[in-house]
Protein backbone atom coordinates (compact mmCIF):
# COMPACT_ATOMS: atom_id res chain seq x y z
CA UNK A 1 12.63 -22.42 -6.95
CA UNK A 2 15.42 -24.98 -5.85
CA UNK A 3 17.56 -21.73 -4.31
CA UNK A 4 13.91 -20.82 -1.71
CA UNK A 5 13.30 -24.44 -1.13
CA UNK A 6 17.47 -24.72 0.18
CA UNK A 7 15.91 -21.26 1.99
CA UNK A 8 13.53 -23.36 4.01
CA UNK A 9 15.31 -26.19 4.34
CA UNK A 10 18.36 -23.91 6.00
CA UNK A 11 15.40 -21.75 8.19
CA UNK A 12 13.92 -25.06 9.45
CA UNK A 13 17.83 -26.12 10.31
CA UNK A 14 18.45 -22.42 12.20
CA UNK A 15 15.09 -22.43 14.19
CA UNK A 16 15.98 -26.25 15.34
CA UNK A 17 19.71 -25.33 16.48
CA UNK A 18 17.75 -22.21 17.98
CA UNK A 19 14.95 -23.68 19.46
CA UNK A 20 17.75 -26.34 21.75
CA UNK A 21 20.10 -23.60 22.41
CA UNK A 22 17.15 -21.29 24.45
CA UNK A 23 16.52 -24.88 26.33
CA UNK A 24 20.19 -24.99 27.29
CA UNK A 25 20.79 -21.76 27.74
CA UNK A 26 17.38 -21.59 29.99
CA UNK A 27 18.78 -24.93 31.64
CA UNK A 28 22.01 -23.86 32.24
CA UNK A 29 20.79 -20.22 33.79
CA UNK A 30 18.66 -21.99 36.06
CA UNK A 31 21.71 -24.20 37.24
CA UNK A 32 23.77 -21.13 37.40
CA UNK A 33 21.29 -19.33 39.54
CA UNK A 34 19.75 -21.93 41.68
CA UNK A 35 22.19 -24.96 41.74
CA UNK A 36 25.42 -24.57 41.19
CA UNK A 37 26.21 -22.78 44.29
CA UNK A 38 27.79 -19.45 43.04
CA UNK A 39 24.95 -17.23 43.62
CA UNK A 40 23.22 -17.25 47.20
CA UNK A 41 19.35 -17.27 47.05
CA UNK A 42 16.01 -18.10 48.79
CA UNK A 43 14.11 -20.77 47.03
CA UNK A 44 10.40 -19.42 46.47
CA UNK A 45 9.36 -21.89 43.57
CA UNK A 46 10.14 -25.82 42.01
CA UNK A 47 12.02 -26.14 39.01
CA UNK A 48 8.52 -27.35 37.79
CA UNK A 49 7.76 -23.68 37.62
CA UNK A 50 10.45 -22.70 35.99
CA UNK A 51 10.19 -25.36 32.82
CA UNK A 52 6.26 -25.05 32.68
CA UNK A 53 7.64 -20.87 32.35
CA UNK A 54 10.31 -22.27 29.72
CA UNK A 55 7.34 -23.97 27.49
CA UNK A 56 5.43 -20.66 27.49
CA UNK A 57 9.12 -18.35 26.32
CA UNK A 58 9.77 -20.77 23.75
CA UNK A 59 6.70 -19.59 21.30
CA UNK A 60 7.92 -15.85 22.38
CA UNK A 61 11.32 -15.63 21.31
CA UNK A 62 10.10 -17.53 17.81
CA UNK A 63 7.96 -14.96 17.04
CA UNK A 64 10.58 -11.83 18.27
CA UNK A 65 13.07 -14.24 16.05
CA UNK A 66 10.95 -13.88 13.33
CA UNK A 67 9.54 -10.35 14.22
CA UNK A 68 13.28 -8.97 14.68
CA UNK A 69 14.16 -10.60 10.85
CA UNK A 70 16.56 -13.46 12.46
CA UNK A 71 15.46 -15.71 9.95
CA UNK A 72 15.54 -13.83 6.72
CA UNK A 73 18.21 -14.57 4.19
CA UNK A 74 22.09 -13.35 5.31
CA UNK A 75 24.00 -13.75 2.37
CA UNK A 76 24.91 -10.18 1.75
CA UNK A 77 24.52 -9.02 5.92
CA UNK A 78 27.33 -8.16 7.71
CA UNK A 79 28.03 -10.31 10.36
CA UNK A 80 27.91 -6.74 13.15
CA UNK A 81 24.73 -6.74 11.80
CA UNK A 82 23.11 -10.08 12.78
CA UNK A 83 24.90 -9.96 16.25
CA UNK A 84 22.84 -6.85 16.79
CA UNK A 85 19.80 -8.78 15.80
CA UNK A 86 20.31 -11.16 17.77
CA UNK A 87 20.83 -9.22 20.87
CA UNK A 88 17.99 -7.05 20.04
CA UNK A 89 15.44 -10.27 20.13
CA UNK A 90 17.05 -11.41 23.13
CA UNK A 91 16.50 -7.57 24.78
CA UNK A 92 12.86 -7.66 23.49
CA UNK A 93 12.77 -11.47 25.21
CA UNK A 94 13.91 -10.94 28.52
CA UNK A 95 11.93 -7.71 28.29
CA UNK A 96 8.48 -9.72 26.95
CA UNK A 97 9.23 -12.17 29.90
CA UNK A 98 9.51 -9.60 32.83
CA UNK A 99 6.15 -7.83 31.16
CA UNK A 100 4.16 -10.89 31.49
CA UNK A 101 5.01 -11.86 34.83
CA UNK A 102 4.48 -8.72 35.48
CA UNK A 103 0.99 -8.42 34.35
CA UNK A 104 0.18 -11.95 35.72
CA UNK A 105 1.75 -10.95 38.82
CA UNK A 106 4.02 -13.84 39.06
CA UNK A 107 6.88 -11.65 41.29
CA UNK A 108 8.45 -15.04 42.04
CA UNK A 109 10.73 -15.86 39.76
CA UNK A 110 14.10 -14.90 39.67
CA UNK A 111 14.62 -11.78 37.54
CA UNK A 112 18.89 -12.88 37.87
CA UNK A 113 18.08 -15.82 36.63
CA UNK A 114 16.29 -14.12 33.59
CA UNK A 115 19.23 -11.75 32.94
CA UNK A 116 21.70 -15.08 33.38
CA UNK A 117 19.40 -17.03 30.68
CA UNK A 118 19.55 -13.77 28.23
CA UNK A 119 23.52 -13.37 27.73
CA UNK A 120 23.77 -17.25 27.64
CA UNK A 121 21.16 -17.10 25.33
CA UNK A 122 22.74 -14.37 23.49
CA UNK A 123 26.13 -15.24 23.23
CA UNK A 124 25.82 -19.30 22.48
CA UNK A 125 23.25 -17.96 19.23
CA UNK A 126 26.21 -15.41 17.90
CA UNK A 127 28.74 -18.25 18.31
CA UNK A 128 26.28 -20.18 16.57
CA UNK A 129 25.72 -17.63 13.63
CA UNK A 130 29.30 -17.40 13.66
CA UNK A 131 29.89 -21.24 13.11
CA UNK A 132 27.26 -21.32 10.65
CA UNK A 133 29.12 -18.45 8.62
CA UNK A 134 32.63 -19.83 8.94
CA UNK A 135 30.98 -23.69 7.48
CA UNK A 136 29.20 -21.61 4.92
CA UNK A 137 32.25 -20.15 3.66
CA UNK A 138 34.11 -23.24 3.37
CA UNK A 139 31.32 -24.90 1.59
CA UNK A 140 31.27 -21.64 -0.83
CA UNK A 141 34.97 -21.90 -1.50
CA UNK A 142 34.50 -25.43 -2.49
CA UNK A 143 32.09 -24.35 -5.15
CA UNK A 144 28.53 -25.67 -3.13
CA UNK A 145 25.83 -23.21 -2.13
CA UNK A 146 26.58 -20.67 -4.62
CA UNK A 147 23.90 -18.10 -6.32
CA UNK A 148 24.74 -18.16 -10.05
CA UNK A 149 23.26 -14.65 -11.73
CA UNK A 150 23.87 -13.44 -15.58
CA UNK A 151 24.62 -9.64 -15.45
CA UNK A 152 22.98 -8.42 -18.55
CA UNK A 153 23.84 -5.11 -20.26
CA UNK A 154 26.99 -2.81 -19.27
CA UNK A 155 27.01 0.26 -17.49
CA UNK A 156 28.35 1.69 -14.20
CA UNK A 157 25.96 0.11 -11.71
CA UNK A 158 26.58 -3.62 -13.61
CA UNK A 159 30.35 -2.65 -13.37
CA UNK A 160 29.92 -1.30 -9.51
CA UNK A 161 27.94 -4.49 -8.79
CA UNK A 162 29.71 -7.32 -10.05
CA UNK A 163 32.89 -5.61 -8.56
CA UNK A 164 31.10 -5.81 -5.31
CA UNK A 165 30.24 -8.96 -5.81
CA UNK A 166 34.35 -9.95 -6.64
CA UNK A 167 35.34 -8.02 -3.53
CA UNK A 168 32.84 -10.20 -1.10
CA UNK A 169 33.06 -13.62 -1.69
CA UNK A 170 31.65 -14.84 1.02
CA UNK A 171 28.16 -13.69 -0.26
CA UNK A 172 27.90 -16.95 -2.56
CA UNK A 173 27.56 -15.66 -6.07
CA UNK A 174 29.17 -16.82 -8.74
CA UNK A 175 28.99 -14.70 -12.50
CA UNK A 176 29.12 -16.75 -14.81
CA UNK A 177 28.91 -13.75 -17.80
């Protein structure tokens, strides 16, 4: 019961960090795109636009986050495997975007700007992920956040499993018999 409670705790913690990096990384596209004086354009809306836009992505790419399994316990995942996760949601964003301006036919806003925002937004949330992993693996070394399990009975899949378990401690368990 403690172990799902930590599980909520941690999710809350993940969709928070998540929730200000799509504001910076939507921030930061738009001063990439519009401001900073790199890319050449032709102003067609306010910034206005664009952050009344950002309040209406933000309940989007929760639910693809959630949708896509983002927030669903990694302990045993691969990192390759959460990257791809995370790019996929951000695909299924940008895509989810462009669809409803689309349909609304809002052709005004700047589809560079959305492709911009989408590897920002992708590549600050896998160095993010990545962080998270590399604290989590401290903290398991030190003996905190650890899964303690009982393997009952011997056979080949206890054997296979607990030396699975041996060889990947980064996962968090810890037999204790």
């Amino acid at each position: 019961e403690m172990i799902k409670e930590n599980q909520k705790i941690f999710n809350r913690l993940l969709i928070s960090i998540d929730f200000l990096i799509l504001i910076v990384s939507f921030l930061l596209a738009y001063y990439i795109r519009f401001e900073s004086g790199i890319i050449k354009f032709y102003m067609s809306l306010n910034k206005s636009s664009y952050i009344q836009l950002l309040l209406a992505i933000i309940p989007i790419y929760v639910t693809i986050s959630f949708y896509t399994g983002l927030y669903t316990p990694k302990r045993t995942q691969r990192i390759i495997e959460e990257i791809w996760v995370i790019i996929k949601g951000n695909i299924l964003g940008i895509l989810s975007i462009m669809i409803i301006l689309y349909l609304f036919k809002e052709f005004h806003y700047s589809r560079l700007m959305f492709m911009i925002f989408g590897i920002i937004n992708t590549l600050l949330m896998v160095l993010n992920r990545i962080a998270i992993r590399a604290i989590l693996r401290k903290m398991r070394k030190k003996g905190y956040n650890l899964k303690h399990a009982l393997i009952v009975g011997f056979s080949t899949i206890s054997t296979e499993f607990l030396k699975r378990v041996q060889n990947n401690p980064h996962w968090g368990y810890n037999i204790i018999g």
